[in-house]
N, C-alpha and C. Protein backbone atom coordinates (compact mmCIF):
# COMPACT_ATOMS: atom_id res chain seq x y z
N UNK A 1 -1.89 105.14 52.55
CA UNK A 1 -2.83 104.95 53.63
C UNK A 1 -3.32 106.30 54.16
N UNK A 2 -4.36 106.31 54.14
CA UNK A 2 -4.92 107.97 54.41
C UNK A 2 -5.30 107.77 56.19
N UNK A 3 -5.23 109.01 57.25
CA UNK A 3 -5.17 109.07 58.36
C UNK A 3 -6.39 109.06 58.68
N UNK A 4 -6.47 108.70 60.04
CA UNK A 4 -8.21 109.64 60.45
C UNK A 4 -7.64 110.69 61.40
N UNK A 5 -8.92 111.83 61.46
CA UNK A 5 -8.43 112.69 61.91
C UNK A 5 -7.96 112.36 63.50
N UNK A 6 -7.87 111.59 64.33
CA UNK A 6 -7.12 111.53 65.29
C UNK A 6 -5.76 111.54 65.34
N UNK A 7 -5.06 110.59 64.19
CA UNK A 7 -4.33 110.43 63.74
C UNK A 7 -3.14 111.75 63.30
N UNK A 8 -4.42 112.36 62.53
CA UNK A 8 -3.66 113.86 62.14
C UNK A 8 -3.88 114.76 63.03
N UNK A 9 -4.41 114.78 63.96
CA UNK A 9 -4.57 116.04 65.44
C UNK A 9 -3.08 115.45 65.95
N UNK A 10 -2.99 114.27 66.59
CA UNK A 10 -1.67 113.88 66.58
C UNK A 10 -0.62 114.36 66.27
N UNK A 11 -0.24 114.28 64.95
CA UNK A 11 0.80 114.87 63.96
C UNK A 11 1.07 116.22 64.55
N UNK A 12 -0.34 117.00 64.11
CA UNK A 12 -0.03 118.25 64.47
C UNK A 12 0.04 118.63 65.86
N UNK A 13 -0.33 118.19 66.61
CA UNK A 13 0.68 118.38 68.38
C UNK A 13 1.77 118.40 68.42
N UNK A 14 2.18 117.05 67.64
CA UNK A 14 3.57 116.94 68.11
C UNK A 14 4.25 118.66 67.55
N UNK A 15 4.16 118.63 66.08
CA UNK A 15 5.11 119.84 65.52
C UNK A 15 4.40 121.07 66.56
N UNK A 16 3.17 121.03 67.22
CA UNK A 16 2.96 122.24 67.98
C UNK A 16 4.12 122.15 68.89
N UNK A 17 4.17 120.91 69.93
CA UNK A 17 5.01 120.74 70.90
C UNK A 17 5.97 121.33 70.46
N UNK A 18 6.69 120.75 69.49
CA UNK A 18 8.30 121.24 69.11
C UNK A 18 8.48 122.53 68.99
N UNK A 19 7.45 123.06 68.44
CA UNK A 19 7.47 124.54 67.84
C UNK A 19 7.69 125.13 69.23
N UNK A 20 6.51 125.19 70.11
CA UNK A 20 6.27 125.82 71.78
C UNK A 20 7.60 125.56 72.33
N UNK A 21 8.36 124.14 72.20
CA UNK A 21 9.41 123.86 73.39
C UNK A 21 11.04 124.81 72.73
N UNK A 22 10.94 125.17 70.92
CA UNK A 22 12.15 125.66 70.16
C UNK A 22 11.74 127.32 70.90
N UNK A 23 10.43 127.44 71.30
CA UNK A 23 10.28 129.11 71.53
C UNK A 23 10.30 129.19 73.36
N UNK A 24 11.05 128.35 73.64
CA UNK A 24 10.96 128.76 75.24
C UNK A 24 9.70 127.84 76.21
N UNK A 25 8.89 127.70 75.66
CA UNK A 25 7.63 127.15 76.28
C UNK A 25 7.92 126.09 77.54
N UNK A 26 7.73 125.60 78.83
CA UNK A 26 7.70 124.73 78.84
C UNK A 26 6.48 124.38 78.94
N UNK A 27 6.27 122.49 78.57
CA UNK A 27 5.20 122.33 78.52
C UNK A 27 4.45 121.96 79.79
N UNK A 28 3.53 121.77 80.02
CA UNK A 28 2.86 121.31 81.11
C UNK A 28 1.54 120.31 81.10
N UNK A 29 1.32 120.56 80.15
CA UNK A 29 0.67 119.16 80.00
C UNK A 29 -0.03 119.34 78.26
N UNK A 30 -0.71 118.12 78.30
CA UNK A 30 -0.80 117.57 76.80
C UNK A 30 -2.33 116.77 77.13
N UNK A 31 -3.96 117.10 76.46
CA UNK A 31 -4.57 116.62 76.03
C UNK A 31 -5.15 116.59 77.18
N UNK A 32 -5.42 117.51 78.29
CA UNK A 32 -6.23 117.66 79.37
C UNK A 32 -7.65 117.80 79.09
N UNK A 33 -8.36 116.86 79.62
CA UNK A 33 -9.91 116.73 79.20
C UNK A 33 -10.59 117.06 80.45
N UNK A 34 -12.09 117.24 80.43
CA UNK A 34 -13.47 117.06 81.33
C UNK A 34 -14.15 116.96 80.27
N UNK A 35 -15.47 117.07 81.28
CA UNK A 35 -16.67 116.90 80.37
C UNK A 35 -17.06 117.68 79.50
N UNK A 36 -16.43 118.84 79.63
CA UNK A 36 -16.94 120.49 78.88
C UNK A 36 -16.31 120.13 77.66
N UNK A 37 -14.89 119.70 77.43
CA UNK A 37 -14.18 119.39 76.28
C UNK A 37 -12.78 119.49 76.96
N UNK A 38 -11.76 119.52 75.84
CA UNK A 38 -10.06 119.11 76.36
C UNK A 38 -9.46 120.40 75.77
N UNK A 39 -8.09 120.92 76.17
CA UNK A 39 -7.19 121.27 76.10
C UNK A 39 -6.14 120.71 75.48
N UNK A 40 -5.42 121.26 74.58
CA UNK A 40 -5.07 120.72 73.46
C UNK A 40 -3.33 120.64 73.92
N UNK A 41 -3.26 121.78 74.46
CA UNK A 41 -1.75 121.72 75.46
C UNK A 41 -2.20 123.31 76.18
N UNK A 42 -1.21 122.97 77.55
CA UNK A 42 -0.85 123.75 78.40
C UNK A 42 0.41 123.58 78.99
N UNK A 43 0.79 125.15 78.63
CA UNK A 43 2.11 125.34 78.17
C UNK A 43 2.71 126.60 79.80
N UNK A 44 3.60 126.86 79.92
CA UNK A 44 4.31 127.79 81.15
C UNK A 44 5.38 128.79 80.54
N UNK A 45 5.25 129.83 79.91
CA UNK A 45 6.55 130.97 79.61
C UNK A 45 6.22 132.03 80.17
N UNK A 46 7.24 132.91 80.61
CA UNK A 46 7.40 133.95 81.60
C UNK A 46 6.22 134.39 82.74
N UNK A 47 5.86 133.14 83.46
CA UNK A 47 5.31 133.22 84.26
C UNK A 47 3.80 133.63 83.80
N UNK A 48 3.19 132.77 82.99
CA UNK A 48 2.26 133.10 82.38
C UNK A 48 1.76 131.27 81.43
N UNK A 49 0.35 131.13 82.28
CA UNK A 49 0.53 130.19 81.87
C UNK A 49 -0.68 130.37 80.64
N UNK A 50 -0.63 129.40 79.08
CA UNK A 50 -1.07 129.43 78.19
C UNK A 50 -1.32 128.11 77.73
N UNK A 51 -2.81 128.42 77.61
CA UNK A 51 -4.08 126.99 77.06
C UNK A 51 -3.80 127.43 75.29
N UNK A 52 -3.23 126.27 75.16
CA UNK A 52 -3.16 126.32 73.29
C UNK A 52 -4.04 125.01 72.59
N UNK A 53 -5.12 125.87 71.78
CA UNK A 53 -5.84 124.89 71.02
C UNK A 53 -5.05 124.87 69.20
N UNK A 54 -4.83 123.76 69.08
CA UNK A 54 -3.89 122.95 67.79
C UNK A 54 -5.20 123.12 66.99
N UNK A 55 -5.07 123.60 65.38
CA UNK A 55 -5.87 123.38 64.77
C UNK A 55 -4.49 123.04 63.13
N UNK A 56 -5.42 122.18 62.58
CA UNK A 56 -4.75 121.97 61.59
C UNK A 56 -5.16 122.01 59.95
N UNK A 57 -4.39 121.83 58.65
CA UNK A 57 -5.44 121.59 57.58
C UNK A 57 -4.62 122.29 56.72
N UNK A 58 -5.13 121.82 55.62
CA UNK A 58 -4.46 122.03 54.05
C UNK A 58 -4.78 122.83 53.06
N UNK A 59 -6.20 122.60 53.24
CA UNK A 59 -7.14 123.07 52.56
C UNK A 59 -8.51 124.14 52.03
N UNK A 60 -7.90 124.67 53.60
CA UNK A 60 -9.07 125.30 54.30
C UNK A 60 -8.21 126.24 55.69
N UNK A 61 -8.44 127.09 56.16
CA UNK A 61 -7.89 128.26 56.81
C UNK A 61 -8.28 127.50 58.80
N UNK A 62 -7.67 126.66 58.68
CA UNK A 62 -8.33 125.85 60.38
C UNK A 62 -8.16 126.99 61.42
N UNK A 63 -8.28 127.63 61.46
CA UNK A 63 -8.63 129.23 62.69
C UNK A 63 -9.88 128.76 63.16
N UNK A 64 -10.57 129.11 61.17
CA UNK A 64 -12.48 128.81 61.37
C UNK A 64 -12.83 127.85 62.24
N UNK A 65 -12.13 127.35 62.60
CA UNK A 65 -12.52 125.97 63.22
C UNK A 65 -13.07 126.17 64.88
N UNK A 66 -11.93 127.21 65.06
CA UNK A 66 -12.08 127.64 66.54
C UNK A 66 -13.43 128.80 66.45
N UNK A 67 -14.50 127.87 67.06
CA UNK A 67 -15.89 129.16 67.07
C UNK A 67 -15.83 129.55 68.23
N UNK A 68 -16.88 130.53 68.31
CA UNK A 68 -17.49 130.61 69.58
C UNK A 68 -17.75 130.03 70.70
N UNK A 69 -18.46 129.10 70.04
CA UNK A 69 -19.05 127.45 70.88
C UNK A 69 -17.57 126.77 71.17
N UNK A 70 -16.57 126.49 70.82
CA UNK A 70 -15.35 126.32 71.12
C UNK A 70 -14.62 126.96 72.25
N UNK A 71 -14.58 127.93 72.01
CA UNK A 71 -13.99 128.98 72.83
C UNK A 71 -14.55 129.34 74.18
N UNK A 72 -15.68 128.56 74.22
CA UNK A 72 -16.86 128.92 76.01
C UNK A 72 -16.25 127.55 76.05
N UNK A 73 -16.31 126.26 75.21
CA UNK A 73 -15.87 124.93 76.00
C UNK A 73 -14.40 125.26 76.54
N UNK A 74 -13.87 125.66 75.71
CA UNK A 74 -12.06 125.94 76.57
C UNK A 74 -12.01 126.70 77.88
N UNK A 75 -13.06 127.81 77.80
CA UNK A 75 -12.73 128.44 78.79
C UNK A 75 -13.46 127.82 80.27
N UNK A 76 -14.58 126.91 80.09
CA UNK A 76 -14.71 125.84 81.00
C UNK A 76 -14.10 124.72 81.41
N UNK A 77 -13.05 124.65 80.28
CA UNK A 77 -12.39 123.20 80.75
C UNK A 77 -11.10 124.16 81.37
N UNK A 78 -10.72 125.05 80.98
CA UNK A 78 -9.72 125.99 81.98
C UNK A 78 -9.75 126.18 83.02
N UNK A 79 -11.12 126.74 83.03
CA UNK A 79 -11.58 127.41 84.63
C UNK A 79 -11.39 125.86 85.88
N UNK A 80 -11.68 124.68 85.02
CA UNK A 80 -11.85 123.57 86.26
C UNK A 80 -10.34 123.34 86.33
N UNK A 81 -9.48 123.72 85.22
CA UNK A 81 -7.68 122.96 85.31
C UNK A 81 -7.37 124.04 86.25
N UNK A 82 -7.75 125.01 86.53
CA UNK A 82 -7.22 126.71 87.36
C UNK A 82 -7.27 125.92 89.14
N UNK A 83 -8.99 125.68 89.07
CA UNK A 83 -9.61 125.33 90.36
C UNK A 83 -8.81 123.81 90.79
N UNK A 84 -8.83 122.90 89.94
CA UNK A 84 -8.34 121.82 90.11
C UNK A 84 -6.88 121.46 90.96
N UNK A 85 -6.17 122.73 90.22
CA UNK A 85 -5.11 122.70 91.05
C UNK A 85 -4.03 123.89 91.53
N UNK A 86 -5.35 124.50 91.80
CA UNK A 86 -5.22 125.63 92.88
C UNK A 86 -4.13 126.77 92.06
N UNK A 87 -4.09 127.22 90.59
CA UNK A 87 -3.29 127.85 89.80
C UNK A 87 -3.75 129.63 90.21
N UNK A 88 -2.59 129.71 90.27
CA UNK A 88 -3.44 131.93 90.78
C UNK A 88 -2.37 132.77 90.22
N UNK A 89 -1.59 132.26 88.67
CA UNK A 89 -0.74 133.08 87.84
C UNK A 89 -1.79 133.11 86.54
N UNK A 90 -0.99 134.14 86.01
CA UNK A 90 -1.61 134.65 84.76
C UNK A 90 -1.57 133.66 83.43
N UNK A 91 -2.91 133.89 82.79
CA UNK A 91 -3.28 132.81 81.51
C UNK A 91 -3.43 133.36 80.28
N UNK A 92 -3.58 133.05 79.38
CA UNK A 92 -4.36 133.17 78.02
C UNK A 92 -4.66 132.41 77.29
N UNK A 93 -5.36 132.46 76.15
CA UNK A 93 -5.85 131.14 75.31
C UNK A 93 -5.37 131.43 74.35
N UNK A 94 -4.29 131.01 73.61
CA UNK A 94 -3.98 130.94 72.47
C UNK A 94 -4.31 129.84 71.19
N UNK A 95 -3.94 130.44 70.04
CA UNK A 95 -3.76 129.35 69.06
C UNK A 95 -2.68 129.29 68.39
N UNK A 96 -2.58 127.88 68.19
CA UNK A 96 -0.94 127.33 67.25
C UNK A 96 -2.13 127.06 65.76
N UNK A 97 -1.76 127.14 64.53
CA UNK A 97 -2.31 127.02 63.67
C UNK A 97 -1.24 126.63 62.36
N UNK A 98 -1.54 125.30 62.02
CA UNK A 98 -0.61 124.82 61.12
C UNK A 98 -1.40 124.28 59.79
N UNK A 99 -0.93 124.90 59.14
CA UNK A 99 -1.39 125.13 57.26
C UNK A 99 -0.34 125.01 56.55
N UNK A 100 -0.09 123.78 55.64
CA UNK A 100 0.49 123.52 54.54
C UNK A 100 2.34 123.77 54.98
N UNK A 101 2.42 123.16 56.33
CA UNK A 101 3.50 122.88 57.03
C UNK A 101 4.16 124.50 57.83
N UNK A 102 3.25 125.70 57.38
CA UNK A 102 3.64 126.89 58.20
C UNK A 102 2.61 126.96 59.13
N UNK A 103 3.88 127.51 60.52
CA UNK A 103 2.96 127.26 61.69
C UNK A 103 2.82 128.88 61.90
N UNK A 104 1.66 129.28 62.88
CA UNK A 104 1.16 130.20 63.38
C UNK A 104 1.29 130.39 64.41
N UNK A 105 1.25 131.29 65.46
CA UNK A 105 1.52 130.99 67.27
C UNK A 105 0.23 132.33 67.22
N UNK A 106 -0.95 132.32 67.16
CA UNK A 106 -1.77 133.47 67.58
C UNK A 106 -1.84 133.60 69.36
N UNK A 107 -1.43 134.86 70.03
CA UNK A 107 -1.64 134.55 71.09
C UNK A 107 -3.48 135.66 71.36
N UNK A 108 -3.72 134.89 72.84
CA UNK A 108 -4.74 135.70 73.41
C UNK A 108 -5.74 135.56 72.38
N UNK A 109 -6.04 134.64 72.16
CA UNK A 109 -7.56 135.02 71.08
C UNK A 109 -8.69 135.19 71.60
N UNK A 110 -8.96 134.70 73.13
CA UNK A 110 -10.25 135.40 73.81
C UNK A 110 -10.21 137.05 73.10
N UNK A 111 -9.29 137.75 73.10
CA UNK A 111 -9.95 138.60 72.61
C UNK A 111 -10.17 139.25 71.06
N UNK A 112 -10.29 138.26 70.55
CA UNK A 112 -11.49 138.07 69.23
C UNK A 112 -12.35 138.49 69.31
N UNK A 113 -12.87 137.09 70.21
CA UNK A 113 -14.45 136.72 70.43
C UNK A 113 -15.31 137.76 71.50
């Protein structure tokens, strides 16, 4: 039975979760949306809190996935989770990136882009 990709964004949360919670992380929430787009998890370690977008894939290098145009929706759906509930500690946007069952933890990729 082959998945749809909801199915497999799924999958790969969870092993993100596990991965984030085996490295200290705690989590703080899971699949925070607005209208701009969602947050894939938001996570709390050393007083520093971190927006992680899950990308996944077999076949293909899923980083690419995270564009530009990606990366302005996160940082709008951040800015309203900051305001929303009144957050005034330190952030970054990271990526978890899981390929052919090895995971990645890229931190800070705003500064990539």
């Amino acid at each position: 039975m082959k998945l749809n990709s909801r199915e497999i964004g799924k999958i790969a949360e969870d092993k993100a979760i596990k991965f984030l919670e085996e490295n200290n992380f705690q989590i703080i929430e899971r699949n925070f949306y607005t209208k701009f787009g969602e947050i894939d998890i938001i996570a709390k370690k050393k007083e520093i809190l971190h927006f992680i977008e899950v990308k996944s894939g077999d076949s293909f290098e899923p980083i690419y996935n995270i564009t530009d145009r990606k990366l302005k929706k996160i940082v709008k759906t951040l800015n309203i989770y900051l305001s929303k509930n009144s957050i005034k500690i330190s952030y970054q946007i990271d990526a978890l990136i899981i390929k052919n069952e090895n995971i990645s933890f890229i931190e800070n990729i705003s500064l990539f882009f």
